[in-house]
C-alpha atoms as a PDB file:
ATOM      1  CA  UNK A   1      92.846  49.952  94.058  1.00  0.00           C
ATOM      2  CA  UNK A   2      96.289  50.018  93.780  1.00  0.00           C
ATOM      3  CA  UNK A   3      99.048  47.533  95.452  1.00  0.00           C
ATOM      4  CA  UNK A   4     102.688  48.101  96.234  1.00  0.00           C
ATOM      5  CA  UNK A   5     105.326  45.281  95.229  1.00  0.00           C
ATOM      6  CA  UNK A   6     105.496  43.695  98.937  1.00  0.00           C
ATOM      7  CA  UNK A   7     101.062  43.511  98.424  1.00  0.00           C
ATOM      8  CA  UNK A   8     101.345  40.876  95.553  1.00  0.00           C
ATOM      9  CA  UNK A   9      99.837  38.411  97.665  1.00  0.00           C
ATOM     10  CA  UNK A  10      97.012  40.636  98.338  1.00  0.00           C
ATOM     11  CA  UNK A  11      96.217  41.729  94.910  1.00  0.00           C
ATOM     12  CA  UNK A  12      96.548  38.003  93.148  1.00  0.00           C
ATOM     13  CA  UNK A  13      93.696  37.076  95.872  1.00  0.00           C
ATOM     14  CA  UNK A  14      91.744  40.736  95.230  1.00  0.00           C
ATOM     15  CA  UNK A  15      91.929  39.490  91.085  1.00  0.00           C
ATOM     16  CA  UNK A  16      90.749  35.551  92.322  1.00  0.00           C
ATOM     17  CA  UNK A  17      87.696  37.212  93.600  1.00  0.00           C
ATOM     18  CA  UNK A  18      86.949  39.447  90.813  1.00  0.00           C
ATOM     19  CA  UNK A  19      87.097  36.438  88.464  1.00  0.00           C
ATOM     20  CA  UNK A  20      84.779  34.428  90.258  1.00  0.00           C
ATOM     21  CA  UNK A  21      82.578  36.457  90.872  1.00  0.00           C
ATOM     22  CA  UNK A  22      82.571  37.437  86.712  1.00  0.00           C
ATOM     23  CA  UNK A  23      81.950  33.737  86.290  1.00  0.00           C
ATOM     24  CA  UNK A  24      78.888  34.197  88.834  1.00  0.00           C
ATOM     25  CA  UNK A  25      77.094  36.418  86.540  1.00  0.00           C
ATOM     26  CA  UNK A  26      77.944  34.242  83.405  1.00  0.00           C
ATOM     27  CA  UNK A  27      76.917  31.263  84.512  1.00  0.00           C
ATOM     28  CA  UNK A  28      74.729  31.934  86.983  1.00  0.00           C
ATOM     29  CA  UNK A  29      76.316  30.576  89.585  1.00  0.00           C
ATOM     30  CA  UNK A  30      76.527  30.824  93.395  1.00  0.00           C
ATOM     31  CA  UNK A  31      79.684  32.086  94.909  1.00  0.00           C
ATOM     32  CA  UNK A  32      79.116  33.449  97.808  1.00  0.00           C
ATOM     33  CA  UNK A  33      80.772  30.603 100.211  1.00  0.00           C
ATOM     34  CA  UNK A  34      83.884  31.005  97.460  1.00  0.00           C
ATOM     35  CA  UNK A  35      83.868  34.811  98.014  1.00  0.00           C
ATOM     36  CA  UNK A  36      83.419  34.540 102.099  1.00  0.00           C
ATOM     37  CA  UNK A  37      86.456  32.448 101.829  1.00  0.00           C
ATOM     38  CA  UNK A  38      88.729  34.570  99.960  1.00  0.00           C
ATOM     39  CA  UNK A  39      87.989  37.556 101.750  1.00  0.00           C
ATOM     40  CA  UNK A  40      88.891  35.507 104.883  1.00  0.00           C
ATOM     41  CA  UNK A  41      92.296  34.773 103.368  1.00  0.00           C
ATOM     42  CA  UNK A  42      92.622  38.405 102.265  1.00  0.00           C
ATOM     43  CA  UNK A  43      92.289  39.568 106.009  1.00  0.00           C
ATOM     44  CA  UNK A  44      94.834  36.767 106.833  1.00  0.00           C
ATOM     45  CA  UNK A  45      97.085  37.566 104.256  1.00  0.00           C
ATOM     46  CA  UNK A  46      97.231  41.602 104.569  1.00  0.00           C
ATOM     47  CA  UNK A  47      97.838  40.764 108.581  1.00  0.00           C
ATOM     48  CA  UNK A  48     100.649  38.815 108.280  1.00  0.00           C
ATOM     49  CA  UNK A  49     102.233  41.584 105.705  1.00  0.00           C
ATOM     50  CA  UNK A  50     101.450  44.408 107.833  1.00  0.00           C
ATOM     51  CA  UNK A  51     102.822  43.091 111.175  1.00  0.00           C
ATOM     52  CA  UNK A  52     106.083  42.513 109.515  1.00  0.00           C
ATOM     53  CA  UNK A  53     107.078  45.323 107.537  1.00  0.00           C
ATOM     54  CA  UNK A  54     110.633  46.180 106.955  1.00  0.00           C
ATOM     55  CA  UNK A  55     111.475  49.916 107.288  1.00  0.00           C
ATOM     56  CA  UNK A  56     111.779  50.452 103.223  1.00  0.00           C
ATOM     57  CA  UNK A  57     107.933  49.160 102.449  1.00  0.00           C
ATOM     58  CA  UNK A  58     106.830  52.028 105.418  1.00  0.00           C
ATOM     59  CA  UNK A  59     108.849  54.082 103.328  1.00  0.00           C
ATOM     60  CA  UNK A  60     106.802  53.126 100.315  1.00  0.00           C
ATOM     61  CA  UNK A  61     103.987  53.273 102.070  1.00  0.00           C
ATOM     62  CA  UNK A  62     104.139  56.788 103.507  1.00  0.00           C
ATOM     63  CA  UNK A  63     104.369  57.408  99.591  1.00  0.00           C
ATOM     64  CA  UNK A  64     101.199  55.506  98.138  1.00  0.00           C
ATOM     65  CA  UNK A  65      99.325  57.630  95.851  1.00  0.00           C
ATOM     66  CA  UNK A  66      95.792  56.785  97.363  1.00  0.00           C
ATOM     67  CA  UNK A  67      97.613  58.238 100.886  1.00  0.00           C
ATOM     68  CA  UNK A  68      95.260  60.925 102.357  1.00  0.00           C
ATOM     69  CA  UNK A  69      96.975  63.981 102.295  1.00  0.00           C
ATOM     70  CA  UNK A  70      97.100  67.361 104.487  1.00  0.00           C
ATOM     71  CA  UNK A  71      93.938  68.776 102.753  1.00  0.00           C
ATOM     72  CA  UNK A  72      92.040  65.907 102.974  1.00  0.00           C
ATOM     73  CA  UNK A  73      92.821  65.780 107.179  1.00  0.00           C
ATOM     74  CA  UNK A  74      91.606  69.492 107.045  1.00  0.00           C
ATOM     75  CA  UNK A  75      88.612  68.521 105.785  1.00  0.00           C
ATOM     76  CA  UNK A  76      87.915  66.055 107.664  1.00  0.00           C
ATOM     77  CA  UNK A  77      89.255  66.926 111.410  1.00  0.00           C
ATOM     78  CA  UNK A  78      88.401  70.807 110.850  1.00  0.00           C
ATOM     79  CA  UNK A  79      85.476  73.289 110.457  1.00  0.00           C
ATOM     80  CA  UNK A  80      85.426  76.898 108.711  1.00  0.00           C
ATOM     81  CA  UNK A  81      89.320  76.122 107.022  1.00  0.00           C
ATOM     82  CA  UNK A  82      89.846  79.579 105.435  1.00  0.00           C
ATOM     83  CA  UNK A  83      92.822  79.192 103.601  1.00  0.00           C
ATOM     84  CA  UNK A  84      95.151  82.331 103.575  1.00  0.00           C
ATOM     85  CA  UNK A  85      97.851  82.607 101.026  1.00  0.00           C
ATOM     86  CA  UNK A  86     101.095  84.407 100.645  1.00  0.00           C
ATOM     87  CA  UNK A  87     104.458  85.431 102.438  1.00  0.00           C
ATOM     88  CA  UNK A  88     104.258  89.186 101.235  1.00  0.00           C
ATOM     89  CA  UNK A  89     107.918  89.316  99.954  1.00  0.00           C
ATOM     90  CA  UNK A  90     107.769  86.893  96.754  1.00  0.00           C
ATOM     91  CA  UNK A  91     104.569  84.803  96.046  1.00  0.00           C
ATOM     92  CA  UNK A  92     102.305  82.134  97.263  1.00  0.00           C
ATOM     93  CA  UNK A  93     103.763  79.068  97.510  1.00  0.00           C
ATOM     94  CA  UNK A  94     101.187  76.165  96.662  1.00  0.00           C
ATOM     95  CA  UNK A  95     103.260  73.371  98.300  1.00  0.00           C
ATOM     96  CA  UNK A  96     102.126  74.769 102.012  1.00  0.00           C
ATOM     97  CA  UNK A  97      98.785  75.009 102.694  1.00  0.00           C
ATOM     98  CA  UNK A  98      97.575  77.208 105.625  1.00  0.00           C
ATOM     99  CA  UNK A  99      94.847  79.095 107.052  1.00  0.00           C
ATOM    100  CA  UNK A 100      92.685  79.413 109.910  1.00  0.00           C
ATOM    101  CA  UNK A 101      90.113  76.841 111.181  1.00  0.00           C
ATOM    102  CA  UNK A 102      87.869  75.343 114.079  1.00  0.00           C
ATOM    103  CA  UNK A 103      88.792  72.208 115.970  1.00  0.00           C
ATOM    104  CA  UNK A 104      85.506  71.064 117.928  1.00  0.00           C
ATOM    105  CA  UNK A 105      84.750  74.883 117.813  1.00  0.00           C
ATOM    106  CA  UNK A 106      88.350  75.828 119.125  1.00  0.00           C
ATOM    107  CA  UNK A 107      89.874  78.050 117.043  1.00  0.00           C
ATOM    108  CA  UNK A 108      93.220  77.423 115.365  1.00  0.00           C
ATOM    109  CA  UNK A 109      95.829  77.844 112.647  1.00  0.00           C
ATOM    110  CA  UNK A 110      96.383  75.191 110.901  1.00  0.00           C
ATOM    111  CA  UNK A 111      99.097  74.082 108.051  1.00  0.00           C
ATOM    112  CA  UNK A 112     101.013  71.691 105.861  1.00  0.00           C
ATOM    113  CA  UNK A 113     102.336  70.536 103.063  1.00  0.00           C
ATOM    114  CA  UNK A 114     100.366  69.183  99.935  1.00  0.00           C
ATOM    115  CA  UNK A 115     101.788  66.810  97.370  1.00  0.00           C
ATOM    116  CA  UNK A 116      98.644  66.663  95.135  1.00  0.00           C
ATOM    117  CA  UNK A 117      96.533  64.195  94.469  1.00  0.00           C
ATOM    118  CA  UNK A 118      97.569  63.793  90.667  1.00  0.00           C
ATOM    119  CA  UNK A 119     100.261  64.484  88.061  1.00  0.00           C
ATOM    120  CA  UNK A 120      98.456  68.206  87.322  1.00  0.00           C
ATOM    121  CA  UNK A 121      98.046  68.792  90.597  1.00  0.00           C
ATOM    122  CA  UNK A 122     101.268  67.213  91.781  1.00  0.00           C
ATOM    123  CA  UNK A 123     102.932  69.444  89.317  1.00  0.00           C
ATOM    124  CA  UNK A 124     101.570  72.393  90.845  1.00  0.00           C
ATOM    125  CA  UNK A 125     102.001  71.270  94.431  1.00  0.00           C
ATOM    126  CA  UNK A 126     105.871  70.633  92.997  1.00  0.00           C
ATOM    127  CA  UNK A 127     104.938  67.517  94.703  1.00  0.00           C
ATOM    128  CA  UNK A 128     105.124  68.775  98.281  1.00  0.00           C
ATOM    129  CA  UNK A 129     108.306  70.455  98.316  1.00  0.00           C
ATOM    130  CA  UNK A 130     108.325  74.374  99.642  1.00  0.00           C
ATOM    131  CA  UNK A 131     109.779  76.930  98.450  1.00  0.00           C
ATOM    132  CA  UNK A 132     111.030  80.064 100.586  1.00  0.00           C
ATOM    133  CA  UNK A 133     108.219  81.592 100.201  1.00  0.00           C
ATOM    134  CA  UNK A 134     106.403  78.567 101.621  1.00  0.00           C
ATOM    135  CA  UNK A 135     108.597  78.884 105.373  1.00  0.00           C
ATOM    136  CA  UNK A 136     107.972  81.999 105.265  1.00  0.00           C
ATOM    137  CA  UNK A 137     103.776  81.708 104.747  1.00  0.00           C
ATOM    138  CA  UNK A 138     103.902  79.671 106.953  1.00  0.00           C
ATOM    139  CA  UNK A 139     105.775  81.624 109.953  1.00  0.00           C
ATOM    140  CA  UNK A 140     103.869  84.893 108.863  1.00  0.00           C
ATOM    141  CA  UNK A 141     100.580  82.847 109.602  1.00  0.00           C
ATOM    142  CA  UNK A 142     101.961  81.076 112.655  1.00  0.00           C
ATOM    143  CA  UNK A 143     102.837  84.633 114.318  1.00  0.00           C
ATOM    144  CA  UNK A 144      99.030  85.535 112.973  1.00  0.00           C
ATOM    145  CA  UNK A 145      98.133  82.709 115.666  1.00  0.00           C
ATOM    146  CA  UNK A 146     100.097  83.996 118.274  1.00  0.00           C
ATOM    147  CA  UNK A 147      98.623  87.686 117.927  1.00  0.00           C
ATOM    148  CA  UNK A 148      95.147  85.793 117.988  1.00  0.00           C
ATOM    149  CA  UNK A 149      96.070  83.328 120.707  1.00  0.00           C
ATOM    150  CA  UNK A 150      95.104  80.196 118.674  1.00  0.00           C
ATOM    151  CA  UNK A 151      96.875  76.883 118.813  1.00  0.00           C
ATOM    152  CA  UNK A 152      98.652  75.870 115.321  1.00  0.00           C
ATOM    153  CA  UNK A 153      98.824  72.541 114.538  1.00  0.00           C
ATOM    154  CA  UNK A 154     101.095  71.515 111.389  1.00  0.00           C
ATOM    155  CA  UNK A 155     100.681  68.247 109.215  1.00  0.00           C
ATOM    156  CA  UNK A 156     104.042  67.289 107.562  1.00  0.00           C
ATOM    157  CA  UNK A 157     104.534  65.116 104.805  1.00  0.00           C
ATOM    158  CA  UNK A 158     107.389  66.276 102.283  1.00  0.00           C
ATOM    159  CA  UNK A 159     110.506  64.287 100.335  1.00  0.00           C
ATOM    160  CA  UNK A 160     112.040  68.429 101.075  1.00  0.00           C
ATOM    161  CA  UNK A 161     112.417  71.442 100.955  1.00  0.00           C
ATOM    162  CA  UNK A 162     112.695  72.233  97.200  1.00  0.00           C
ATOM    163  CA  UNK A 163     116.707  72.074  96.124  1.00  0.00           C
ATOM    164  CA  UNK A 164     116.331  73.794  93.187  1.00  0.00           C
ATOM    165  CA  UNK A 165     118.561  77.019  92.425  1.00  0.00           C
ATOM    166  CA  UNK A 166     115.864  79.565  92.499  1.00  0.00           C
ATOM    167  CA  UNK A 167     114.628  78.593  96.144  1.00  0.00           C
ATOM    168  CA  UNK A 168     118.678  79.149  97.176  1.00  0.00           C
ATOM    169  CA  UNK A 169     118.814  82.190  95.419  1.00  0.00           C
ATOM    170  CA  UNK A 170     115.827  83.313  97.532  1.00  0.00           C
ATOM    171  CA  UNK A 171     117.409  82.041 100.702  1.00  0.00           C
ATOM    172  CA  UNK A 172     115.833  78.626 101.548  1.00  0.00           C
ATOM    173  CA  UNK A 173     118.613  77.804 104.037  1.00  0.00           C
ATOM    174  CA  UNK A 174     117.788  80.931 106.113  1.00  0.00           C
ATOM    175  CA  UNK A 175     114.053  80.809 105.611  1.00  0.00           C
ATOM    176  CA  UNK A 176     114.199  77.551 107.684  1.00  0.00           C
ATOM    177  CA  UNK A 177     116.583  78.590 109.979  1.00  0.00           C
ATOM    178  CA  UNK A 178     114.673  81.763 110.581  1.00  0.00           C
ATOM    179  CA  UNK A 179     111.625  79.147 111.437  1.00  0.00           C
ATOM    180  CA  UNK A 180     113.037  76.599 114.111  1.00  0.00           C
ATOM    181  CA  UNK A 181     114.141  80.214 115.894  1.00  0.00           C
ATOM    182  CA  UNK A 182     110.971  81.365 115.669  1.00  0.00           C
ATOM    183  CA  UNK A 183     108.963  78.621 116.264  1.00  0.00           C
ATOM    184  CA  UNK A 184     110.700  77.612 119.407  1.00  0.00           C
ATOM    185  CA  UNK A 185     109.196  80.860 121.187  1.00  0.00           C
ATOM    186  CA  UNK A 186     105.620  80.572 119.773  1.00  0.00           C
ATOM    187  CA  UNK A 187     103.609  81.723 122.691  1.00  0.00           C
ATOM    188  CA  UNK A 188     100.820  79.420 121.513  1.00  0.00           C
ATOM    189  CA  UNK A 189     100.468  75.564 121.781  1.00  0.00           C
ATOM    190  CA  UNK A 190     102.268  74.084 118.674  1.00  0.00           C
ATOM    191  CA  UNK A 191     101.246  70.633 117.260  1.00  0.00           C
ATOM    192  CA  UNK A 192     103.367  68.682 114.778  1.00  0.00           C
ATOM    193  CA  UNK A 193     102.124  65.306 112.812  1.00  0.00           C
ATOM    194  CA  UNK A 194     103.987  63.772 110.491  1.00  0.00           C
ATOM    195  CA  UNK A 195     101.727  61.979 108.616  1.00  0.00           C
ATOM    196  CA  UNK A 196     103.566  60.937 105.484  1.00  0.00           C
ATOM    197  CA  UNK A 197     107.120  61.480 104.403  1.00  0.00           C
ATOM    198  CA  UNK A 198     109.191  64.003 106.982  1.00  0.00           C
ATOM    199  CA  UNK A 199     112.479  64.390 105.370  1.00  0.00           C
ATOM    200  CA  UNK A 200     115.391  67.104 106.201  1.00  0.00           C
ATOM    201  CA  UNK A 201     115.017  70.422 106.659  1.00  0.00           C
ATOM    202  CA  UNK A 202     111.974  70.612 104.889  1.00  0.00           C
ATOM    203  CA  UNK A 203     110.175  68.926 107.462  1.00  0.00           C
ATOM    204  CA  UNK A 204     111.909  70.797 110.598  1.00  0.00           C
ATOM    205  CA  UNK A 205     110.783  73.933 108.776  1.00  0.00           C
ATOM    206  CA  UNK A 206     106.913  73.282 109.968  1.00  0.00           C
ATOM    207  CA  UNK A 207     108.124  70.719 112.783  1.00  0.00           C
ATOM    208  CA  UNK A 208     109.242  72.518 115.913  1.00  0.00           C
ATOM    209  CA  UNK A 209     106.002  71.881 118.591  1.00  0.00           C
ATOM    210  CA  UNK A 210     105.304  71.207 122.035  1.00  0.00           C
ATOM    211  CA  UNK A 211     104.148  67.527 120.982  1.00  0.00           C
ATOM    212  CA  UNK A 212     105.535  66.302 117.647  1.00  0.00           C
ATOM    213  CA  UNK A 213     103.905  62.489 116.475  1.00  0.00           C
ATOM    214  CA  UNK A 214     104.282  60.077 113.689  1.00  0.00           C
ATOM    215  CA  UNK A 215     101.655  58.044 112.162  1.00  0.00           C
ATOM    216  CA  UNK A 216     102.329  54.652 112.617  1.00  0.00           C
ATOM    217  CA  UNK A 217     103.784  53.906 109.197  1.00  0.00           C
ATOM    218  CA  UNK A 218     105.475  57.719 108.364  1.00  0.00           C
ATOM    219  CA  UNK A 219     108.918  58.392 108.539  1.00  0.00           C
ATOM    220  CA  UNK A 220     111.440  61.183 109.715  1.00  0.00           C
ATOM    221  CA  UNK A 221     115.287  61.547 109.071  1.00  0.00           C
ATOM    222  CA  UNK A 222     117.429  63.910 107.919  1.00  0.00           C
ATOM    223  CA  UNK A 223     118.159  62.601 103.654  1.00  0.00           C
ATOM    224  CA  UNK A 224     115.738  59.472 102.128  1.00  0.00           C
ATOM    225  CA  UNK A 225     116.707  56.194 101.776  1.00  0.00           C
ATOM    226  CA  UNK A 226     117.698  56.951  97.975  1.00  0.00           C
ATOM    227  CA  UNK A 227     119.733  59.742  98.111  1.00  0.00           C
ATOM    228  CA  UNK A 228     121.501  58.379 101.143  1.00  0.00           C
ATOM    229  CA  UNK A 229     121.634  55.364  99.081  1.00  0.00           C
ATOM    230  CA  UNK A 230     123.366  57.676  96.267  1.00  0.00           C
ATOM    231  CA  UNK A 231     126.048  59.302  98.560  1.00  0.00           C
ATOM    232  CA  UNK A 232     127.086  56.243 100.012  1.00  0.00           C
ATOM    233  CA  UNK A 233     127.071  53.604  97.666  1.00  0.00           C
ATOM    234  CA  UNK A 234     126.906  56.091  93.947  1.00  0.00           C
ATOM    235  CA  UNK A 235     123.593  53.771  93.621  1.00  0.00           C
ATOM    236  CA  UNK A 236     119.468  54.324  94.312  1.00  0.00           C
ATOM    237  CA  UNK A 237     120.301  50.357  94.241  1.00  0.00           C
ATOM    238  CA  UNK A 238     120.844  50.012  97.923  1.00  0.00           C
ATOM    239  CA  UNK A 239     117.983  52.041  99.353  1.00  0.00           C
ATOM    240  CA  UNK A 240     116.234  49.256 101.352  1.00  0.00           C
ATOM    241  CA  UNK A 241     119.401  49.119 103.487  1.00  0.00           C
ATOM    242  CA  UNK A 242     119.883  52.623 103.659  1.00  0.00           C
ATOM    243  CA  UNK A 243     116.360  52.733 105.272  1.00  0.00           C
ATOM    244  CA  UNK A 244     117.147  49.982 107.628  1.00  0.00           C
ATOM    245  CA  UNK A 245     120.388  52.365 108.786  1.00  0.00           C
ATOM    246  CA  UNK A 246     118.888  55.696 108.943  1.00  0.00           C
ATOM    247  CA  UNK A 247     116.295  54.119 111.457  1.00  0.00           C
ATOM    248  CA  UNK A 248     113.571  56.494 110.226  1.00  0.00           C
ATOM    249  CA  UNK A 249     110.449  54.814 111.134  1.00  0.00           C
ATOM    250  CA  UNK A 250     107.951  55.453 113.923  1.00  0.00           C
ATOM    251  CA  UNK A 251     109.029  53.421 116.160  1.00  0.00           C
ATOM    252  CA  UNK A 252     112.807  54.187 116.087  1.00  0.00           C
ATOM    253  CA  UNK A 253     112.343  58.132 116.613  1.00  0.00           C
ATOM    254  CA  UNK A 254     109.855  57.020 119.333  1.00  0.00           C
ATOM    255  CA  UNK A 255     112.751  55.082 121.274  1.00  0.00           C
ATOM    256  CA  UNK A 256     115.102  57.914 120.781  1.00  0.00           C
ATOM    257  CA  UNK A 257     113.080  60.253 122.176  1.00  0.00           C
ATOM    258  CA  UNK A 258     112.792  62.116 119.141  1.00  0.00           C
ATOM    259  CA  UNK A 259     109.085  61.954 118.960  1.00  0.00           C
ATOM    260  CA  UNK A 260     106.557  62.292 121.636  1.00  0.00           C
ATOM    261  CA  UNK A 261     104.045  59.687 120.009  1.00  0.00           C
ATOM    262  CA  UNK A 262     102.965  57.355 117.537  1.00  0.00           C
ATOM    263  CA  UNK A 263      99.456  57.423 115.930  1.00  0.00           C
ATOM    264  CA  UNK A 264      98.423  53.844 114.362  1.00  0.00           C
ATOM    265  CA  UNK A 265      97.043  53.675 111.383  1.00  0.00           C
ATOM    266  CA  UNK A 266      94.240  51.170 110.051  1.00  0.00           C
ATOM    267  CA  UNK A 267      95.702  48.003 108.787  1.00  0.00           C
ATOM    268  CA  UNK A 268      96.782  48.372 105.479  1.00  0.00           C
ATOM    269  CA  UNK A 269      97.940  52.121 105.880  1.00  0.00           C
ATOM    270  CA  UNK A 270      96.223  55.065 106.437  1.00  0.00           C
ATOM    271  CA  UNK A 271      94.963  55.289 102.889  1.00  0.00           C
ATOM    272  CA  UNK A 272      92.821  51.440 103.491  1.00  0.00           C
ATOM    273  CA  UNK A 273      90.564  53.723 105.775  1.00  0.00           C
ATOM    274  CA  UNK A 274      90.840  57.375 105.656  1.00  0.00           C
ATOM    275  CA  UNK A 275      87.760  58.236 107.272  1.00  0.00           C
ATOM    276  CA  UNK A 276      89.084  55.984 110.326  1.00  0.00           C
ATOM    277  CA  UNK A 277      92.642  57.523 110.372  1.00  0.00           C
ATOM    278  CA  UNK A 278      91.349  61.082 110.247  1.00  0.00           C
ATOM    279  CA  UNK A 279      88.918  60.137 113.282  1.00  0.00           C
ATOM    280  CA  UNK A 280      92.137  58.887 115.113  1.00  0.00           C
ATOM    281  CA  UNK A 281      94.494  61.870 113.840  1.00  0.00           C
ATOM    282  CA  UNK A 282      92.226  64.345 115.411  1.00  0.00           C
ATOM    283  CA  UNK A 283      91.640  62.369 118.826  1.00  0.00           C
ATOM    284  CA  UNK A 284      95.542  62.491 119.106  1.00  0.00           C
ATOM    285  CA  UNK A 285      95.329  66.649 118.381  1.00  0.00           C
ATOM    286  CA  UNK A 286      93.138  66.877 121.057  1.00  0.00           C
ATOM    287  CA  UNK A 287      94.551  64.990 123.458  1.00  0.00           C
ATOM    288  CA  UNK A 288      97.602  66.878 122.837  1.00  0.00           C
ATOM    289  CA  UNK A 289      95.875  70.437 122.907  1.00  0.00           C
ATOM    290  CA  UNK A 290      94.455  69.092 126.027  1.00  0.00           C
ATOM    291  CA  UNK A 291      97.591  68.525 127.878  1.00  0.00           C
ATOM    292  CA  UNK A 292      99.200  71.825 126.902  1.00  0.00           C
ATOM    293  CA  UNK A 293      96.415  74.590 125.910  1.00  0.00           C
ATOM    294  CA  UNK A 294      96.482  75.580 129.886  1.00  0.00           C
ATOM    295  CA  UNK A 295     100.125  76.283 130.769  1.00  0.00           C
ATOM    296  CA  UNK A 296     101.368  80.123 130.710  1.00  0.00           C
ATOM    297  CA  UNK A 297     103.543  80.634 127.962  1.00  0.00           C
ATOM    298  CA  UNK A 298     106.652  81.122 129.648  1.00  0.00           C
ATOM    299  CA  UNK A 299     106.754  77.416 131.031  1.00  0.00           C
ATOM    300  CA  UNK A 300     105.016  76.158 127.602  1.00  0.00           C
ATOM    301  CA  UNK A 301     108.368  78.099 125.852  1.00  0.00           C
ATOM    302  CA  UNK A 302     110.828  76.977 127.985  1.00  0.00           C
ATOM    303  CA  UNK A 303     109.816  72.843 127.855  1.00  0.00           C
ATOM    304  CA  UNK A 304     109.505  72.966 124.241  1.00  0.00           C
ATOM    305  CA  UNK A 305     112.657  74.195 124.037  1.00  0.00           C
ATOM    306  CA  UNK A 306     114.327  71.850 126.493  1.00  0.00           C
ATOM    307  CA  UNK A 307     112.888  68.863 124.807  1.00  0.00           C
ATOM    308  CA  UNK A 308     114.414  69.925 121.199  1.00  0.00           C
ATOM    309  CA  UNK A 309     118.020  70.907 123.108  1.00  0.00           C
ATOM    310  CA  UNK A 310     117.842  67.453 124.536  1.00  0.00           C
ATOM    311  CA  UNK A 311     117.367  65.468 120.921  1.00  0.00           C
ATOM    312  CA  UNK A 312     121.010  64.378 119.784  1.00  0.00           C
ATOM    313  CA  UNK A 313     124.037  62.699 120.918  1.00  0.00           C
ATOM    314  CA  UNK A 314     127.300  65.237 121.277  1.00  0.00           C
ATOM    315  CA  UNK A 315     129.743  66.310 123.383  1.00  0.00           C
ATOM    316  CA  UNK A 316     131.247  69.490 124.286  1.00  0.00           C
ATOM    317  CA  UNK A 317     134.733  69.710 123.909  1.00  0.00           C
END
């Protein structure tokens, strides 16, 4: 198990336990009422540090390594995934996973990004962040859907779109651009879930639905805390309070009407019950299909894109 800075508490009483109970079987000892005890006080403890969390530890929670991940939800909320690979112009891009798949026998197209679960695989998955390539998979598979007339649902969790020169030689600006157009007149029901980090473009690229929601302890802005952090104050030193001002958790896009939901997660995170979060991730799909799956397309089109031209404060001049 692994703990975050703000979970001292929690792991100081998770190391009590294991050394009493490693007395136990030395000395032969009963611990039970000792071990009944501290498990109370864990329960108590990870409560009170879950019901107060300060937007930089959701940050660093949407991040924790034992965090399920977009192929892990697949596996768990859908049937027959058939992954499908490519963009036919460069190469596949193994930081977006997509392909087609069942929902409660319902068929659908479903993607997202994959960070990898470790440094190997992380390295392949180039840790979540797309290339081209990986926008345009992804649109090639979500205009698949629309030929086929199956929902897509898309699971977001990326720190961005890649920066790196080769993905701007090969036109990442445009292949995102070329998404939000395109996505914004998918004939098909379109379901977004943020369910880690949502940052920038990179996230917008997969994130243009008829109902986008959070988990309860993702977040969603346009630059992270540390590289806002960087252009501000030339320091990753004051990314706590960069968090605090980009107000990029749940429940700040949910009162700007950015969002149309938050999903709560397990206490403890998502990744302190998987099984349980991925049972409550795919009630929220549903309930979402639910509400939309029977519109005709022209009124599903033109709602989804009223809601989007609504986000934003401005003014014409």
């Amino acid at each position: 198990m692994q703990f975050l800075d703000f979970e001292k508490p929690l792991e100081d009483l998770y190391t009590q336990i294991a050394k009493v109970k490693e007395m136990s079987q030395k000395n032969q000892v009963d611990v039970s009422g000792t071990v009944r005890e501290l498990e109370a006080s864990i329960e108590k403890t990870r409560e009170q540090i879950y019901t107060n969390l300060t937007p930089w530890q959701r940050v660093q929670l949407s991040r924790h390594p034992q965090r399920p991940y977009t192929l892990y939800y697949i596996e768990k909320i859908f049937s027959n995934f058939t992954e499908l690979y490519g963009d036919r112009q460069v190469k596949d891009d193994k930081a977006m996973v997509a392909g087609m798949a069942e929902l409660d026998g319902m068929p659908v197209m479903v993607m997202g990004q994959q960070k990898g679960v470790n440094t190997k695989m992380r390295q392949m998955r180039n840790f979540g962040m797309a290339n081209p390539e990986g926008y345009r998979k992804a649109l090639r598979l979500m205009k698949m859907a629309e030929k086929f007339n199956r929902p897509i649902v898309t699971l977001i969790d990326t720190p961005g779109a890649f920066p790196g020169l080769e993905a701007e030689e090969r036109g990442q600006g445009e292949a995102i651009a070329r998404n939000l157009f395109e996505m914004a007149q998918l004939k098909v029901p379109v379901i977004c879930v943020i369910i880690g980090e949502g940052a920038s473009g990179g996230a917008l690229g997969i994130g243009v639905g008829d109902r986008v929601y959070m988990l309860e302890n993702s977040w969603y802005t346009v630059i992270s805390p540390e590289n806002c952090s960087t252009i501000l104050w030339r320091s990753w030193n004051f990314k706590e309070k960069a968090a605090e001002q980009l107000k990029l958790t749940s429940r700040d896009m949910s009162a700007f009407g950015l969002v149309d939901g938050v999903i709560p997660e397990p206490m403890g995170g998502a990744h302190a019950k998987p099984e349980e979060m991925a049972a409550t991730l795919k009630e929220h799909i549903l309930k979402g299909l639910k509400e939309i799956k029977d519109m005709d397309a022209e009124t599903r089109i033109n709602q989804r894109i009223e809601k989007f031209s609504k986000m934003g404060f401005y003014e014409e001049v």
